[in-house]
C-alpha atoms as a PDB file:
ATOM      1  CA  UNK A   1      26.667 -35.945 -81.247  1.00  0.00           C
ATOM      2  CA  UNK A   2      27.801 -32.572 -79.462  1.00  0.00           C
ATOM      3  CA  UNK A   3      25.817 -29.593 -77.897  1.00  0.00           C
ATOM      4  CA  UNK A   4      26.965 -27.715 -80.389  1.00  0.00           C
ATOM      5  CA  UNK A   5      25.674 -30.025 -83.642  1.00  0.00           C
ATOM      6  CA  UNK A   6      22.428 -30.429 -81.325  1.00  0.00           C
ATOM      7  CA  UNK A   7      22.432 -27.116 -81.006  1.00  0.00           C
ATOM      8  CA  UNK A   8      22.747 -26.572 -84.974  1.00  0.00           C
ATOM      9  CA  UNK A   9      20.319 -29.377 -85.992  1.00  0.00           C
ATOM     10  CA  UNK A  10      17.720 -27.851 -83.598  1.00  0.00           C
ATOM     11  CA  UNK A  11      18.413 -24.282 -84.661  1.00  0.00           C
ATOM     12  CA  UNK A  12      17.592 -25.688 -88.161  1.00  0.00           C
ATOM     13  CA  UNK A  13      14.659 -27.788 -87.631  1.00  0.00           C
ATOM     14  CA  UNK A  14      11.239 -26.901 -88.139  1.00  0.00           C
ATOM     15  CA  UNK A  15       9.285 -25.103 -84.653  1.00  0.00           C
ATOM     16  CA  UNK A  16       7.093 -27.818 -83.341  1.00  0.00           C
ATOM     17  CA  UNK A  17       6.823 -30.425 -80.542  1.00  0.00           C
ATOM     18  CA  UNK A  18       9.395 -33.247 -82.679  1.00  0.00           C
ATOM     19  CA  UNK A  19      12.487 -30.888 -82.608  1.00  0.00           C
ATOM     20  CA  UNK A  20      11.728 -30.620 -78.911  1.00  0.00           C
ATOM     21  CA  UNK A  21      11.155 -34.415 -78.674  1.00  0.00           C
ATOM     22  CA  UNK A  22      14.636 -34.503 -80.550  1.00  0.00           C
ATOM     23  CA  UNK A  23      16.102 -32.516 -78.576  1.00  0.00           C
ATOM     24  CA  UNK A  24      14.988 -33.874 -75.366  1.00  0.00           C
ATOM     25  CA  UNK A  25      16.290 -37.384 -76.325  1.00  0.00           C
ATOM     26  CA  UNK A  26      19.594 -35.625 -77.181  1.00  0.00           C
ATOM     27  CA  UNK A  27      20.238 -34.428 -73.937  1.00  0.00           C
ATOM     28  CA  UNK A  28      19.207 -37.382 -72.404  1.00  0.00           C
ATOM     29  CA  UNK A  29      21.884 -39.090 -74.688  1.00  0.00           C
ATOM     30  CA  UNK A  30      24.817 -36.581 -73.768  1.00  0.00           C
ATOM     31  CA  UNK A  31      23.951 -36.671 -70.234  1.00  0.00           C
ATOM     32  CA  UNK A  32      25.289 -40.829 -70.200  1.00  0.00           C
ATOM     33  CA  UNK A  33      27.925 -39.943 -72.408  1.00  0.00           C
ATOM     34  CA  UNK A  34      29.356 -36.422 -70.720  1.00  0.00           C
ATOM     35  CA  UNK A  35      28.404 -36.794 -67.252  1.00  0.00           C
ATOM     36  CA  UNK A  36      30.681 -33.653 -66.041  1.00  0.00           C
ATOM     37  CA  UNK A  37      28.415 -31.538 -68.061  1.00  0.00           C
ATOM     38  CA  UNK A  38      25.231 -33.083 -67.106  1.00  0.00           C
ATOM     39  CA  UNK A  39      23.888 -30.536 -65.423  1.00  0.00           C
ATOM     40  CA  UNK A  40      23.423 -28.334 -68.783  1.00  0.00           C
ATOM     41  CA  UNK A  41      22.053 -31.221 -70.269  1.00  0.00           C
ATOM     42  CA  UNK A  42      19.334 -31.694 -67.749  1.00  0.00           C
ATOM     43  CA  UNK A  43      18.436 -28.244 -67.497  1.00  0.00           C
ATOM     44  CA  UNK A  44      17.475 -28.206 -71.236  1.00  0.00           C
ATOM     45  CA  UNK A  45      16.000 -31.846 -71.115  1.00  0.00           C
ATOM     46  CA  UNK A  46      13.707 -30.638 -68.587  1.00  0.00           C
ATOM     47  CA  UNK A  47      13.181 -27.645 -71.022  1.00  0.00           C
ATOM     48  CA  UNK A  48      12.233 -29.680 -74.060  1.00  0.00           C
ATOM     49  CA  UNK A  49      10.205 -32.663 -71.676  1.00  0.00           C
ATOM     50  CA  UNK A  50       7.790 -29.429 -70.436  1.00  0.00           C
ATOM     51  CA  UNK A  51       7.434 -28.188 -73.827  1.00  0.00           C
ATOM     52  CA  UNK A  52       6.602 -31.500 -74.990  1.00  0.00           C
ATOM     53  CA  UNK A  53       3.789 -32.356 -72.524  1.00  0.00           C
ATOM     54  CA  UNK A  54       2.341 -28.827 -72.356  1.00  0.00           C
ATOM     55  CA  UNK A  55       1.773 -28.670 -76.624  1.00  0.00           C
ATOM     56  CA  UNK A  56       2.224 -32.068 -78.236  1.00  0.00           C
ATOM     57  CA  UNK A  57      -1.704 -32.253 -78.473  1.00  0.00           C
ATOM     58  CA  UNK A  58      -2.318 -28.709 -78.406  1.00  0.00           C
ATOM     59  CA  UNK A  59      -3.117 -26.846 -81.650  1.00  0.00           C
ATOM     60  CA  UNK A  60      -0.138 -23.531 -81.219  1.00  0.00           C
ATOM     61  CA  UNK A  61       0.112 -21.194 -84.074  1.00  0.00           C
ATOM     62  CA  UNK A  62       3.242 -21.002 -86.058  1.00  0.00           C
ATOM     63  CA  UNK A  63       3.974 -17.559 -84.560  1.00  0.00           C
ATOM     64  CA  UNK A  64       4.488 -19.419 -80.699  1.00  0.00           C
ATOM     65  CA  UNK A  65       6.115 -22.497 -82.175  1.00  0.00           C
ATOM     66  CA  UNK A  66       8.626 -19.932 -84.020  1.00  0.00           C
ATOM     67  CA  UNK A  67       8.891 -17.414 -81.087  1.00  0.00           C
ATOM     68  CA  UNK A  68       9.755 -20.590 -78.642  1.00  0.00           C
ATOM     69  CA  UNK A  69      12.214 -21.993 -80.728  1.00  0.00           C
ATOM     70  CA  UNK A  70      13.850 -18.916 -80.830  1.00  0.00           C
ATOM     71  CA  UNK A  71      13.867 -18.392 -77.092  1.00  0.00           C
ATOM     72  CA  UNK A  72      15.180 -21.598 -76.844  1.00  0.00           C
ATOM     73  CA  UNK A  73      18.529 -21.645 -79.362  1.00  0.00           C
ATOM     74  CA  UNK A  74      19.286 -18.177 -77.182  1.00  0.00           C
ATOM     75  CA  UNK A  75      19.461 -20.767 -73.966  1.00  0.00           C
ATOM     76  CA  UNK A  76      21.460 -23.225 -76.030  1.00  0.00           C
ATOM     77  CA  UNK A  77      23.646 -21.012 -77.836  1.00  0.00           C
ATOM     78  CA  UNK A  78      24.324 -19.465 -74.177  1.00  0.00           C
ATOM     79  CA  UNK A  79      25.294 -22.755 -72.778  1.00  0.00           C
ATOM     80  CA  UNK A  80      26.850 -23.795 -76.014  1.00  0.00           C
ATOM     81  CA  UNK A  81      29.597 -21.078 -75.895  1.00  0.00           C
ATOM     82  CA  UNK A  82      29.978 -21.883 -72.013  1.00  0.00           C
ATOM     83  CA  UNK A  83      30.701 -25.488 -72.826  1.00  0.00           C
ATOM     84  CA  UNK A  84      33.146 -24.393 -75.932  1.00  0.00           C
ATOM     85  CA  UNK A  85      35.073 -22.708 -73.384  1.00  0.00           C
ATOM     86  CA  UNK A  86      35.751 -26.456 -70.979  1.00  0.00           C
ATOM     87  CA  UNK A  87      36.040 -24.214 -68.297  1.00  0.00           C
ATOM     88  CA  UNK A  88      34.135 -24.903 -65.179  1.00  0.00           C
ATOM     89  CA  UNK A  89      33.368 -21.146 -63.835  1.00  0.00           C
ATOM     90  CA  UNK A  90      32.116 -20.181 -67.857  1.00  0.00           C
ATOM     91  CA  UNK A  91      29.448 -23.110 -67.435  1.00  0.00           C
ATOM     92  CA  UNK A  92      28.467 -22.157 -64.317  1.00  0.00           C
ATOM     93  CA  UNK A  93      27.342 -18.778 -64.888  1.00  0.00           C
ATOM     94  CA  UNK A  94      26.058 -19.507 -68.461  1.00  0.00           C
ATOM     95  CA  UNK A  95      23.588 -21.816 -66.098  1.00  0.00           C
ATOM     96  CA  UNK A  96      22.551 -19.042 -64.282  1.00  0.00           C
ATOM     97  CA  UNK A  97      22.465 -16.692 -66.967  1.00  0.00           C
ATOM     98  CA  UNK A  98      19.859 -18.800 -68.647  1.00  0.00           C
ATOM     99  CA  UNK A  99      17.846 -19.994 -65.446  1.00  0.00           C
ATOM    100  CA  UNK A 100      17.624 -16.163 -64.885  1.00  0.00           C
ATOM    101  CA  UNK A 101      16.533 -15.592 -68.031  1.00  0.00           C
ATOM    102  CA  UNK A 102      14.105 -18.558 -67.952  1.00  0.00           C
ATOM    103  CA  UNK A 103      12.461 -16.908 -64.463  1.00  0.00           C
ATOM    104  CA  UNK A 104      11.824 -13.416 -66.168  1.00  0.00           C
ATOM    105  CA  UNK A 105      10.710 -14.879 -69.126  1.00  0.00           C
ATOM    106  CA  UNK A 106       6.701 -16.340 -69.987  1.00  0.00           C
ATOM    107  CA  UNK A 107       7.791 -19.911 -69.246  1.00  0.00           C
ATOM    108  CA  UNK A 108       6.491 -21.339 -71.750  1.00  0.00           C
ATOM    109  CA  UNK A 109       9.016 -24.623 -71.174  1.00  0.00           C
END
């Protein structure tokens, strides 16, 4: 699987704690399997790993789960387009775009 069908299936799967569990064990997969671009994959790992233990037995209301999923697919569509691109500098900044992002945002991951 790519980043950028991850990045579809998650985009199209129901908010909640499994598309982050997913998700989490699909980064974990392309990190062994595209180690130059294992950095991106860990930063969103760690993303979906924090959701996970923060909410998986915590009642959210449909409004967070769909406002988080949201913020989320704008970091991986971010990275996605970065990685589309193979080119070293592209991924670089998209990293920093969306750790930026992350640091003025609620952090909710």
């Amino acid at each position: 699987m790519t980043f950028s069908e991850v990045t579809k299936t998650f985009g199209a799967s129901l908010p909640g704690t499994d598309s982050y569990v997913k998700l989490r064990k699909a980064m974990r997969t392309l990190i062994q399997n595209d180690p130059k671009n294992a950095a991106v994959y860990f930063l969103i790992f760690g993303f979906a790993r924090t959701y996970v233990m923060l909410y998986e037995d915590q009642e959210i209301s449909p409004q967070f789960a769909e406002d988080n999923q949201k913020l989320m697919l704008s970091y991986l569509n971010v990275l996605d387009e970065a990685l589309k691109k193979q080119d070293a500098e592209s991924i670089y900044q998209a990293l920093n775009k969306v750790v930026n992002e992350y640091e003025n945002s609620k952090k909710v991951f």
